[in-house]
N, C-alpha and C. Protein backbone atom coordinates (compact mmCIF):
# COMPACT_ATOMS: atom_id res chain seq x y z
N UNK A 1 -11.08 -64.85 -43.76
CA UNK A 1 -11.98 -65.20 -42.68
C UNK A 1 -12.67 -63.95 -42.13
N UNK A 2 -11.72 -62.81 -42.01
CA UNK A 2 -12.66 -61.49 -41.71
C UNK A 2 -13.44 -61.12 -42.43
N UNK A 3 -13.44 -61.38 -43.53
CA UNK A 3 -14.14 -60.86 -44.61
C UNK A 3 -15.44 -61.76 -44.62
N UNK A 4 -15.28 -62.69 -44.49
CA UNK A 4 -16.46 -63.52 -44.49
C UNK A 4 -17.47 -63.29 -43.21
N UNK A 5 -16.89 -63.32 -42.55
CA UNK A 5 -17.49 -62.39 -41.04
C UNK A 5 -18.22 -61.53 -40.80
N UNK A 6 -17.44 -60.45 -41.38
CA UNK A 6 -18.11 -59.46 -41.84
C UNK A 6 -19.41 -58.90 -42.59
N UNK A 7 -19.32 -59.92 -43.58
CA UNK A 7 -20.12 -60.46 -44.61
C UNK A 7 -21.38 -60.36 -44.33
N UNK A 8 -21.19 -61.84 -43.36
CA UNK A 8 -22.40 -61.97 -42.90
C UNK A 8 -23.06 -61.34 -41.86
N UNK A 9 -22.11 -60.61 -41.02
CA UNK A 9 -22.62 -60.02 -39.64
C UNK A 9 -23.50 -58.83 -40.79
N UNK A 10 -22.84 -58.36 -41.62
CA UNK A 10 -23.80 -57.01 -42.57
C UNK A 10 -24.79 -58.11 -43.04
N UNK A 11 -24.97 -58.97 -44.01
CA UNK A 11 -26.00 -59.54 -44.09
C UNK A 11 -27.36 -60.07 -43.69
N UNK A 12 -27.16 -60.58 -42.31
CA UNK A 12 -28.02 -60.82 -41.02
C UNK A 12 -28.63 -59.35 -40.80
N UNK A 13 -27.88 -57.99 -40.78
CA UNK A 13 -27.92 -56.82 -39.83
C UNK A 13 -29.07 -56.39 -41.42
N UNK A 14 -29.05 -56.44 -42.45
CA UNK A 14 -29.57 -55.94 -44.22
C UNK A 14 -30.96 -56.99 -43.75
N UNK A 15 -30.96 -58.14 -43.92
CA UNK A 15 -32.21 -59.22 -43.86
C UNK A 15 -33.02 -58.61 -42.55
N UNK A 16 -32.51 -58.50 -41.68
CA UNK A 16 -33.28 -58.02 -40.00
C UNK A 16 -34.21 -56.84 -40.67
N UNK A 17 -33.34 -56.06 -40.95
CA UNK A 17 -33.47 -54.72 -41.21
C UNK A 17 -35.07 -54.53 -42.54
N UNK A 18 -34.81 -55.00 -42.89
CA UNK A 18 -35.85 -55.21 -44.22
C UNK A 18 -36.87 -55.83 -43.84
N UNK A 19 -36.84 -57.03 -42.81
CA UNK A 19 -38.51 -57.79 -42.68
C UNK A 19 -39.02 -57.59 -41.15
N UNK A 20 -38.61 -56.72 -40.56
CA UNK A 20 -39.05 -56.41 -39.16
C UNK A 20 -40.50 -54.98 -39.61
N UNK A 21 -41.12 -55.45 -38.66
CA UNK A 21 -42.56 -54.32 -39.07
C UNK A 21 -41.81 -53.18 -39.14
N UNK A 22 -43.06 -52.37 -39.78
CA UNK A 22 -42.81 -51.02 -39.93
C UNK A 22 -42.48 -50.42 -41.02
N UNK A 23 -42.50 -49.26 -41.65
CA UNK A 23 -42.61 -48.58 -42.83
C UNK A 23 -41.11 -48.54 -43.37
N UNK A 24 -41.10 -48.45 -44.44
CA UNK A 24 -39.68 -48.28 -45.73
C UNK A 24 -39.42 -47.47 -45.99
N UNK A 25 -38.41 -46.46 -45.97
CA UNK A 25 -38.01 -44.69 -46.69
C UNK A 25 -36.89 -45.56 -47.49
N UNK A 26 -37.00 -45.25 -49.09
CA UNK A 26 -35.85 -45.23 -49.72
C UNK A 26 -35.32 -43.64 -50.36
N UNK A 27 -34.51 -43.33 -50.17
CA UNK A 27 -34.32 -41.81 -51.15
C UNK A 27 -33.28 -41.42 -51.07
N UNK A 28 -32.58 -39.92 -51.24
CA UNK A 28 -31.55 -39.84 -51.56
C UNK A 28 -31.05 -38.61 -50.07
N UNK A 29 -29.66 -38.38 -50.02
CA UNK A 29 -28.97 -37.83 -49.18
C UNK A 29 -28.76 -36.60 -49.64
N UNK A 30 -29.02 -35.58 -49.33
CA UNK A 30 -27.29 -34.40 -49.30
C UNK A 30 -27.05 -33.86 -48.56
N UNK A 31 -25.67 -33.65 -48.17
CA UNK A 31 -25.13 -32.98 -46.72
C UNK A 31 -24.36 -31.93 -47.10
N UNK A 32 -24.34 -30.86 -46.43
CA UNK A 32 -22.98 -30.02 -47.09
C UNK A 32 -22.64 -29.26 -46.10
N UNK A 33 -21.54 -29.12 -45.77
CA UNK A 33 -20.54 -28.86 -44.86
C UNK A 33 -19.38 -27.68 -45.11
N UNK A 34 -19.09 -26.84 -44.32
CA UNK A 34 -18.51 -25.43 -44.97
C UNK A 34 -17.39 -25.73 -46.12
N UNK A 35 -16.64 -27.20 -46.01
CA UNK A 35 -15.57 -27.32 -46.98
C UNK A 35 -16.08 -28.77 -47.80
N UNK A 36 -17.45 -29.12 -47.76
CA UNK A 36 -17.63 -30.28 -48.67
C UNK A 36 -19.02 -30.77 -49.13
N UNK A 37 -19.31 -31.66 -49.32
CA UNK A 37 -20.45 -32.02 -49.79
C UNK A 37 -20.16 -34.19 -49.65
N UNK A 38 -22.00 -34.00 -49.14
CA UNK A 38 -21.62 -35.50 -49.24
C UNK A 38 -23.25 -36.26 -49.61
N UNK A 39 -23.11 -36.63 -51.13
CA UNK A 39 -24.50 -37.26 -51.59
C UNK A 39 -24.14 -38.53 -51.26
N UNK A 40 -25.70 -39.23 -51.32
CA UNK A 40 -25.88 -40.52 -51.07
C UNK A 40 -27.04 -41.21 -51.57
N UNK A 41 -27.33 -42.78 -51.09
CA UNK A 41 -28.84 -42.88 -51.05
C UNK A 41 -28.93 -44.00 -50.02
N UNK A 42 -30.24 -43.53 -49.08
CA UNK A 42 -30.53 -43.98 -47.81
C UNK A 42 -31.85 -44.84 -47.80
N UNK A 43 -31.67 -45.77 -46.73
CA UNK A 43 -32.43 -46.29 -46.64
C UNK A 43 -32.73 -46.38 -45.12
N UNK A 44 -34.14 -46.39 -44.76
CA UNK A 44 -34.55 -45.80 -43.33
C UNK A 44 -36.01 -47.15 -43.29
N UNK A 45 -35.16 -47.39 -41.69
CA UNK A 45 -36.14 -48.35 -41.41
C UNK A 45 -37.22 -48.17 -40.15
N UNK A 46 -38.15 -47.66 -40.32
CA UNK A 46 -39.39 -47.34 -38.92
C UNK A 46 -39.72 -48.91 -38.17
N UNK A 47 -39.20 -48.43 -36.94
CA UNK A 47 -40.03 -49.67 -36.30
C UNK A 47 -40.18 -48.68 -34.91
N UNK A 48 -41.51 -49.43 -34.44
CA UNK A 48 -42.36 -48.93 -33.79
C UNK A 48 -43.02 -47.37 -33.58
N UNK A 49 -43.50 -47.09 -32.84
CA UNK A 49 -44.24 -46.18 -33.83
C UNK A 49 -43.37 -44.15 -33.81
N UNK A 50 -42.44 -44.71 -33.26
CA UNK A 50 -40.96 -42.97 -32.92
C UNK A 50 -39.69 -43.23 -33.37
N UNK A 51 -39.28 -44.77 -33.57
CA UNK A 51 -37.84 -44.85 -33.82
C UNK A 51 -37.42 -45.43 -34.75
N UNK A 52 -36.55 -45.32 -35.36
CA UNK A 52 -36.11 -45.69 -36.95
C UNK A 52 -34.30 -45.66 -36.93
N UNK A 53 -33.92 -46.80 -37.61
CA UNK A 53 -32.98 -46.78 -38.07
C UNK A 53 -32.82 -46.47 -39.83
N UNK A 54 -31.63 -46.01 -39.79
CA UNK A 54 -30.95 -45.31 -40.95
C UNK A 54 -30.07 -46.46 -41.85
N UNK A 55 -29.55 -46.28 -42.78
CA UNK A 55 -28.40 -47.12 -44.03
C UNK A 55 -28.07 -45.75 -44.98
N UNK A 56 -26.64 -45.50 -44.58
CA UNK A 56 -26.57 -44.22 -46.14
C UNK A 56 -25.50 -45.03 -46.55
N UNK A 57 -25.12 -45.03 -48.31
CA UNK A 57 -23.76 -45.19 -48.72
C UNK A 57 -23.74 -44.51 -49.52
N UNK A 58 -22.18 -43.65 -49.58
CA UNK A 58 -22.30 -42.23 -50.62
C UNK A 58 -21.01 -42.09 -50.90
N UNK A 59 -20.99 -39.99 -51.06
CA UNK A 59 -19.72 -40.29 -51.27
C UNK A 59 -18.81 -38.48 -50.32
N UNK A 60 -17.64 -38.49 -50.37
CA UNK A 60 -17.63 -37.39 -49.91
C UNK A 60 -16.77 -36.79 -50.14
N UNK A 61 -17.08 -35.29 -51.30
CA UNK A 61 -16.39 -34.67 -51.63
C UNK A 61 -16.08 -33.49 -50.95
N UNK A 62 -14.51 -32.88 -50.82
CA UNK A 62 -14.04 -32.12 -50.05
C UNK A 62 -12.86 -31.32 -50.36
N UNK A 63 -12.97 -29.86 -49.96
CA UNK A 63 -12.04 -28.77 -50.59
C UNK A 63 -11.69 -28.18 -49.13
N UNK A 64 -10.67 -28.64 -48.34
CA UNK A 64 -10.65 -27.49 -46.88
C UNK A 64 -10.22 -26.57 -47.12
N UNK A 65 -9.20 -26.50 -48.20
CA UNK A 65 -8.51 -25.15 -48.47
C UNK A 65 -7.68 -24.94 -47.91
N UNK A 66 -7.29 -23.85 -46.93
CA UNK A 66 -6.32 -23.63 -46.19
C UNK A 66 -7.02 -23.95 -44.42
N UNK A 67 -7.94 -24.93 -44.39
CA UNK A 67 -7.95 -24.76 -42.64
C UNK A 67 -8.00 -25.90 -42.68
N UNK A 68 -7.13 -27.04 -43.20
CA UNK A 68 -6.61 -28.15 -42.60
C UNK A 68 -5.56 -27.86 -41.75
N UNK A 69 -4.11 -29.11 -41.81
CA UNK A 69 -2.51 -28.83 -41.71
C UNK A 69 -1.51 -28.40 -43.03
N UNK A 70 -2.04 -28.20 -44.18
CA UNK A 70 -1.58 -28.27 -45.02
C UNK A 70 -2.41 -26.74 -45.64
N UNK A 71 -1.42 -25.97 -46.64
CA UNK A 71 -2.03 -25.27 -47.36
C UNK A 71 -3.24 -25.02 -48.53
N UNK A 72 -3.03 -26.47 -48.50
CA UNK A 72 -4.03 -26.51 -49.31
C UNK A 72 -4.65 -28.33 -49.66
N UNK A 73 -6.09 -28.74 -48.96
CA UNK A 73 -6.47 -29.71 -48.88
C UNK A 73 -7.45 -30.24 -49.65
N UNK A 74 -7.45 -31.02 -50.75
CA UNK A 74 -8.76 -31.26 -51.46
C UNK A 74 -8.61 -32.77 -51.60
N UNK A 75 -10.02 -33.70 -51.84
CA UNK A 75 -9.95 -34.42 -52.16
C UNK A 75 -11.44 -35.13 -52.18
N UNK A 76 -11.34 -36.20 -52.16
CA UNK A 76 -12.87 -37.26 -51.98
C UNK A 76 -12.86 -38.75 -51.47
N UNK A 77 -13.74 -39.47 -51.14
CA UNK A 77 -13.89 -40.77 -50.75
C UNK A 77 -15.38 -41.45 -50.42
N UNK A 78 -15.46 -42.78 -50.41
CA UNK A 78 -16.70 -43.36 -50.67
C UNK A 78 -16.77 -43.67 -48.95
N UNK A 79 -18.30 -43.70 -48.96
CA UNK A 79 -18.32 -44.08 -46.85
C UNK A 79 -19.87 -44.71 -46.80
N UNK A 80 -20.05 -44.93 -45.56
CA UNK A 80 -21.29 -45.48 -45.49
C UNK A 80 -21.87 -44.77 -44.13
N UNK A 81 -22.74 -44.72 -43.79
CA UNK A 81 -23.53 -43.96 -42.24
C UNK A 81 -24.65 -44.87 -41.78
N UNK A 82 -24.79 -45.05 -40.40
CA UNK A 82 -25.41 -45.75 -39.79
C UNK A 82 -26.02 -45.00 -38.45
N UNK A 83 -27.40 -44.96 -38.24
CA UNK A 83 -28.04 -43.96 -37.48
C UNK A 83 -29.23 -44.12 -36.63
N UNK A 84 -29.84 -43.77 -35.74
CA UNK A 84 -30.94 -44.05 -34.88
C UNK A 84 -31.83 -42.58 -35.14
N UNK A 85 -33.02 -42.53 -34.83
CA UNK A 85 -33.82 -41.59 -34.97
C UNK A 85 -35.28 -41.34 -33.86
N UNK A 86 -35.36 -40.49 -33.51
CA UNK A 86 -36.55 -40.46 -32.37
C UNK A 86 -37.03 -39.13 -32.58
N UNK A 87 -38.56 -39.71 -33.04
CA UNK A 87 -39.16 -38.86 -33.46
C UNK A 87 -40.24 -38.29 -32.48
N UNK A 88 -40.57 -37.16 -32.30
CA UNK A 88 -41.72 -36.71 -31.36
C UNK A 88 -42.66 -37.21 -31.41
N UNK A 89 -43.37 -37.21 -32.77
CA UNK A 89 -44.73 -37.53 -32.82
C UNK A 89 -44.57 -39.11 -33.79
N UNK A 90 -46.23 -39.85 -33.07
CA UNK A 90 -45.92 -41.05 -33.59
C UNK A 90 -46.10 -41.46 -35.47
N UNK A 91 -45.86 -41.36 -35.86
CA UNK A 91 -45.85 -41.90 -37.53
C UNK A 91 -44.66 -41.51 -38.15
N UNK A 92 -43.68 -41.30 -37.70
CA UNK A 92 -42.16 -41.16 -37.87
C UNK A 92 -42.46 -39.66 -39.02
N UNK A 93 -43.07 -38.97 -38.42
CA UNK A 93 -43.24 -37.50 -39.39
C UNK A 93 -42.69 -36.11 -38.44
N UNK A 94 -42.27 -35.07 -38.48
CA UNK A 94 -42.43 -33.93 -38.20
C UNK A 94 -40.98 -34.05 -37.31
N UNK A 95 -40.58 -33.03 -36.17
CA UNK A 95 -39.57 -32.88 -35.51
C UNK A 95 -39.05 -34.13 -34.48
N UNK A 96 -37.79 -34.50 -34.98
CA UNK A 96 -36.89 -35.66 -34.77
C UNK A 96 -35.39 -34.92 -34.37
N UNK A 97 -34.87 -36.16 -33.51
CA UNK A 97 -33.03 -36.12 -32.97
C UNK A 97 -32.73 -37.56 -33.36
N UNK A 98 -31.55 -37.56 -33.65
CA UNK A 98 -31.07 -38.46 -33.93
C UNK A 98 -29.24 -38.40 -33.50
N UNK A 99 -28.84 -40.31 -33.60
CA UNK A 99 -27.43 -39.80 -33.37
C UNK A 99 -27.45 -41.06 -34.86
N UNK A 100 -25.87 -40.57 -35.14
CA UNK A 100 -25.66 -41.45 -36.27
C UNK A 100 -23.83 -41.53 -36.23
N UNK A 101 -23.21 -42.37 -37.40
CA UNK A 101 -21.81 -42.28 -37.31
C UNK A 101 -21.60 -42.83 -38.23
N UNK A 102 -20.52 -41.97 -39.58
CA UNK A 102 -19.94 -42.26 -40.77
C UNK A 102 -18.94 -42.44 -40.83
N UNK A 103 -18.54 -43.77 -41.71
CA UNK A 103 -17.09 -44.33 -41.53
C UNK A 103 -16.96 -43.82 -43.47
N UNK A 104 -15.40 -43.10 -43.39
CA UNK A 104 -15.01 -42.89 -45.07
C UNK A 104 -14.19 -42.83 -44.64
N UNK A 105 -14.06 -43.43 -46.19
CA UNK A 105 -12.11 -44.13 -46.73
C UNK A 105 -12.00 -43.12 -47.89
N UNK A 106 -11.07 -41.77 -47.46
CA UNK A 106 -10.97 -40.76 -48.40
C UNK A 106 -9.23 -40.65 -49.16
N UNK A 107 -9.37 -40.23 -50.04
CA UNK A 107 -7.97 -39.60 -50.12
C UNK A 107 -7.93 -38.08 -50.36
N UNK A 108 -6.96 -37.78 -49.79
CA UNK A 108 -6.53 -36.09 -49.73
C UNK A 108 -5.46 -36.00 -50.03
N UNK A 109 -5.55 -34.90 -51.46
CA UNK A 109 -4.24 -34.41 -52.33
C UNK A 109 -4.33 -33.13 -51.50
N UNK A 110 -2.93 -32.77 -50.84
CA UNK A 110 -2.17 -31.62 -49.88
C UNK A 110 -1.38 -30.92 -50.77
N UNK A 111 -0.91 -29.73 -50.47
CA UNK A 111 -0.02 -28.82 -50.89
C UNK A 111 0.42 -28.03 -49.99
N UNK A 112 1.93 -28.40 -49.53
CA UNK A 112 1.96 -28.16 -48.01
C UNK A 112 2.56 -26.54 -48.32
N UNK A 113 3.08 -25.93 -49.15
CA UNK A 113 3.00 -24.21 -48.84
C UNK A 113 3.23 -23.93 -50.44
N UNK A 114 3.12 -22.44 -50.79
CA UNK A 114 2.97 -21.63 -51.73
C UNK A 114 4.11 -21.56 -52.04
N UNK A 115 5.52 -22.30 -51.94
CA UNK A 115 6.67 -22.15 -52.62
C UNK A 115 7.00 -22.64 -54.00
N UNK A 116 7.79 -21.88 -54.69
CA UNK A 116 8.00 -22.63 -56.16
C UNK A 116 9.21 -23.77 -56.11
N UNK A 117 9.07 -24.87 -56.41
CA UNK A 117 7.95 -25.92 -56.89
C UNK A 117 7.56 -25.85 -55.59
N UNK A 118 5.46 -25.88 -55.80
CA UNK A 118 5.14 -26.70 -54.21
C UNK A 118 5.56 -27.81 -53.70
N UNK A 119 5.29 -28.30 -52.86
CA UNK A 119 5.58 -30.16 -52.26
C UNK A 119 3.94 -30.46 -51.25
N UNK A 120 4.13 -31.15 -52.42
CA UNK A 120 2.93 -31.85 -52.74
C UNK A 120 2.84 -33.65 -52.45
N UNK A 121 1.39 -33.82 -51.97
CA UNK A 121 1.74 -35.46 -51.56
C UNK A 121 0.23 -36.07 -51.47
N UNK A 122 -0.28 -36.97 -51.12
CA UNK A 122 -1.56 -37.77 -51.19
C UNK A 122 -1.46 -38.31 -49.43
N UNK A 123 -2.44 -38.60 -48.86
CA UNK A 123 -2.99 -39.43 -47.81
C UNK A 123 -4.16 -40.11 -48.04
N UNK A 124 -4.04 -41.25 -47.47
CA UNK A 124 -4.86 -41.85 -47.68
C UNK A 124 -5.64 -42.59 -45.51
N UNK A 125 -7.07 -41.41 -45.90
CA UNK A 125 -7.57 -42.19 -44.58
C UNK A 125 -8.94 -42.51 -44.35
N UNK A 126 -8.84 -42.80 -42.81
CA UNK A 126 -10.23 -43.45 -42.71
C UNK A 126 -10.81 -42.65 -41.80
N UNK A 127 -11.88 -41.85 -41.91
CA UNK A 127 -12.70 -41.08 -40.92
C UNK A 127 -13.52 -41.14 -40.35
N UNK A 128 -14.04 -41.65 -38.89
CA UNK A 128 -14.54 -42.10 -38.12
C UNK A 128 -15.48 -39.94 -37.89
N UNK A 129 -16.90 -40.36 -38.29
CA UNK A 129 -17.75 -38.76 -38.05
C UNK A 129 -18.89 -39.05 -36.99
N UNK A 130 -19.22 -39.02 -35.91
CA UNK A 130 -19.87 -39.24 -35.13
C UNK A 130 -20.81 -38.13 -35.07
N UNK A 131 -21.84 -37.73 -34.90
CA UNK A 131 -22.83 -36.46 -35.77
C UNK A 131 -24.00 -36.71 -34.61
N UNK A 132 -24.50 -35.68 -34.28
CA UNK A 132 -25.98 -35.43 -33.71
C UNK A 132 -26.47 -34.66 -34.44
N UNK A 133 -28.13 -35.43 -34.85
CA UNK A 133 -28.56 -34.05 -35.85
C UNK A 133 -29.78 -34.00 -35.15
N UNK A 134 -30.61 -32.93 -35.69
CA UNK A 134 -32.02 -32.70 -35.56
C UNK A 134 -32.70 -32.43 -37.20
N UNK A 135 -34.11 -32.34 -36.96
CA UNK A 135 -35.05 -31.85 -38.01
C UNK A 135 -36.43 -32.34 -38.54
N UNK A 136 -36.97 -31.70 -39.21
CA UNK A 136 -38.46 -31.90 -39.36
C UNK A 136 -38.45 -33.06 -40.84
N UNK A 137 -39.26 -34.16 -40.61
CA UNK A 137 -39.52 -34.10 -41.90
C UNK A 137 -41.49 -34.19 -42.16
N UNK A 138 -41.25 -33.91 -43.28
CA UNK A 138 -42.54 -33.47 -44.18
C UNK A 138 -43.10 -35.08 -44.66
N UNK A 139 -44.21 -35.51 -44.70
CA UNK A 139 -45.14 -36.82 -45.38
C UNK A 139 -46.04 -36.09 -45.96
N UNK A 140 -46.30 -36.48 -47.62
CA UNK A 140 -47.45 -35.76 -47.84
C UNK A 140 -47.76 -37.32 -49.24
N UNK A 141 -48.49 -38.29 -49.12
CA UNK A 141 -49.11 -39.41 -49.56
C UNK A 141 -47.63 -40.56 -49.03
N UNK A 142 -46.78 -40.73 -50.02
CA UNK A 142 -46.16 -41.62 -49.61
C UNK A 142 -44.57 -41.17 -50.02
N UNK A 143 -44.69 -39.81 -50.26
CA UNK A 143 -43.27 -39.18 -50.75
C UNK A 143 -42.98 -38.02 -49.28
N UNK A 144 -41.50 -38.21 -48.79
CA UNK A 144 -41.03 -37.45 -48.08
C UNK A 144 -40.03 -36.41 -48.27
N UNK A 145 -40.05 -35.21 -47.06
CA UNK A 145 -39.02 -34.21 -47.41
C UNK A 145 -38.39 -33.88 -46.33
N UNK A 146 -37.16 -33.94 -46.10
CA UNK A 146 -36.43 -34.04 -44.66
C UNK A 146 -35.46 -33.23 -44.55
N UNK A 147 -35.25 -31.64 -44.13
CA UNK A 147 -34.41 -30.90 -43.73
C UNK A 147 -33.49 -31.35 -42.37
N UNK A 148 -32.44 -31.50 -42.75
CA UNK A 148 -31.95 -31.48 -40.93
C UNK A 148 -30.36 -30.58 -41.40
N UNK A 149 -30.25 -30.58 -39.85
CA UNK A 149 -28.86 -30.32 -38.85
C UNK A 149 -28.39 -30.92 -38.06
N UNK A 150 -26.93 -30.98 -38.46
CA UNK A 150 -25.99 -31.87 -37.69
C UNK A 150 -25.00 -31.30 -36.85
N UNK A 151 -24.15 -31.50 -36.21
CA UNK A 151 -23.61 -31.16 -35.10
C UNK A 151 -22.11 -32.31 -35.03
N UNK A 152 -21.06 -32.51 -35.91
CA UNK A 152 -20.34 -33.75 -34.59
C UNK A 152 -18.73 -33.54 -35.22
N UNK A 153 -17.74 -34.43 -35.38
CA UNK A 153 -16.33 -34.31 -35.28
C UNK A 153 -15.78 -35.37 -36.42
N UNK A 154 -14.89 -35.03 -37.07
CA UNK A 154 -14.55 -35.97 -38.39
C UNK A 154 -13.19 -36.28 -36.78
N UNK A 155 -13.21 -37.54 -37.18
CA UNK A 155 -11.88 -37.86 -36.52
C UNK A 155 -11.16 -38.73 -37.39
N UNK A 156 -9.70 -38.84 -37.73
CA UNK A 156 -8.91 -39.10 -38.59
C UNK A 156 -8.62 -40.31 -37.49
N UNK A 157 -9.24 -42.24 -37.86
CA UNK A 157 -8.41 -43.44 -37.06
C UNK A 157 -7.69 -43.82 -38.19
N UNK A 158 -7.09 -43.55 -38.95
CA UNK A 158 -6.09 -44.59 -39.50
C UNK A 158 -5.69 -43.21 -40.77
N UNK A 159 -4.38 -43.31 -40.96
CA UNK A 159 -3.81 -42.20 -41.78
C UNK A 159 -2.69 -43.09 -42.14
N UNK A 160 -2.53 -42.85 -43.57
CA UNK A 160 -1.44 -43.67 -44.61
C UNK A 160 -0.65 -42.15 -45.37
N UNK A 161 0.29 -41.87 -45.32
CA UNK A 161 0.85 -40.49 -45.37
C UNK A 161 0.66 -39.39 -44.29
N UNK A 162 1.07 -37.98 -44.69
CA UNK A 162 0.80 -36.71 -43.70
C UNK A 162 -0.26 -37.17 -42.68
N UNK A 163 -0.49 -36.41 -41.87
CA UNK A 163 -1.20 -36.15 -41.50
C UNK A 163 -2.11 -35.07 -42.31
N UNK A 164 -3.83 -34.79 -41.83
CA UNK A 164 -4.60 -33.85 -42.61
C UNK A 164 -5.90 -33.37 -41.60
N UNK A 165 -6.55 -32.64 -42.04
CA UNK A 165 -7.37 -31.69 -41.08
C UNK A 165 -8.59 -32.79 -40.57
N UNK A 166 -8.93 -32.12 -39.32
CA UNK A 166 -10.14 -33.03 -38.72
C UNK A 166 -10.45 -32.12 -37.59
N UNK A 167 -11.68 -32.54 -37.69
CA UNK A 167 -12.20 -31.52 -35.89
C UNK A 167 -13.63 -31.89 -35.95
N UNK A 168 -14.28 -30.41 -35.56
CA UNK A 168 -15.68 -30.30 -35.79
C UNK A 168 -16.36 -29.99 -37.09
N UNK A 169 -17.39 -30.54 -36.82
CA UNK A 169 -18.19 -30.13 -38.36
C UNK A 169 -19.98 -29.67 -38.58
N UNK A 170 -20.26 -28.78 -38.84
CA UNK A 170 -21.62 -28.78 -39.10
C UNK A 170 -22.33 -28.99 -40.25
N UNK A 171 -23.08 -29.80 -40.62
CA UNK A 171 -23.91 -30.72 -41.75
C UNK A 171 -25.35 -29.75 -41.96
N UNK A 172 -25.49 -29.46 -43.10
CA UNK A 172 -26.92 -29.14 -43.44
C UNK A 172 -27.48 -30.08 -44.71
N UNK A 173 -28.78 -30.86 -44.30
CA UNK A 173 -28.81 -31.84 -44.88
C UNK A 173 -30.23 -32.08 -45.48
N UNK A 174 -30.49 -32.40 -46.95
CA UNK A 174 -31.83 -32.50 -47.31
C UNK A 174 -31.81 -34.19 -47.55
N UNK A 175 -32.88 -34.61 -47.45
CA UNK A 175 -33.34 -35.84 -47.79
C UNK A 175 -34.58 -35.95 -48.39
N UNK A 176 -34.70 -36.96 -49.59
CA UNK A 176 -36.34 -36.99 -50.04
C UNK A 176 -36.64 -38.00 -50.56
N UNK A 177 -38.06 -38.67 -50.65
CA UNK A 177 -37.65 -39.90 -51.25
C UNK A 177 -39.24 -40.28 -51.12
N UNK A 178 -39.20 -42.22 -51.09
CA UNK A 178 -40.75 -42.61 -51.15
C UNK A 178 -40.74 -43.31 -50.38
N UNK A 179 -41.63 -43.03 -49.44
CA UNK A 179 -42.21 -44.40 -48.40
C UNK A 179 -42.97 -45.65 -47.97
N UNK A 180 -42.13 -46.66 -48.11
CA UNK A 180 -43.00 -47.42 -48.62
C UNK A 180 -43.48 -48.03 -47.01
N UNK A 181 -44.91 -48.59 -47.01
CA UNK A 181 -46.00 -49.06 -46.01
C UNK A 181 -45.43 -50.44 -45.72
């Protein structure tokens, strides 16, 4: 029954999203972050003539190394991002803020110290990233180019094993793609 719920509440939120005025960005993501990287492909919806909503689903790969809780943190997981955008000038072009928030379901292989044999283990969680970014993007016919910066906090809501690293994070992020009218 949740699932079906769900379903449709995303379904209704995908159909809205697609036939309400205003211009189409489809293209691709990359974010990268001092211990990771996170590609995608987005879809951005302009309505009216400064504000736009966002759709990313990707993926997110990650090496903390030694500045998790553990000596050594690597791993990956698939997520999705959902975002608002307000742009200065009207045709959804040039310097923009935005807030947005990525939910990933990762797993992280740990190595909790440098002893022989290590001890070693898996977690499995869900990371709630709440992000403020800024940045310019570029229109030049119907293809775009979108530098930004982000600003926000991986927070660890649900952990299945150890515990594992979370805090703040800063995102440097290209986007590019085609816009459709």
């Amino acid at each position: 029954m949740k699932k079906s719920i769900t379903f449709t509440v995303l379904l209704f939120f995908t159909s809205t999203f697609l036939i309400a005025q205003g211009s189409l960005d489809f293209g691709v993501e990359f974010q990268a972050y001092p211990t990771g990287i996170m590609p995608g492909v987005r879809l951005e919806k302009n309505f009216s003539e400064r504000h736009a909503l966002h759709l990313r689903v990707g993926a997110n790969i990650f090496d903390h190394r030694d500045w998790g809780k553990h000596f050594k943190e690597t791993g990956s997981g698939y997520g999705f991002t959902l975002g608002y955008k307000r742009y200065f000038q009207p045709g959804h072009k040039r310097w923009f803020l935005g807030l947005r928030n990525d939910l990933w379901f990762n797993q992280v292989n740990w190595t909790k110290d440098i002893a022989l044999p290590p001890f070693t283990g898996t977690t499995q969680i869900m990371v709630v990233q709440p992000t403020a970014e800024g940045g310019y993007t570029f229109v030049k016919n119907h293809l775009f180019f979108t530098p930004s910066l982000g600003f926000g906090f991986e927070i660890n809501t649900r952990t299945k094993g150890e515990p594992t690293g979370e805090g703040a994070i800063v995102l440097l992020g290209i986007t590019a793609g085609y816009r459709f009218w």
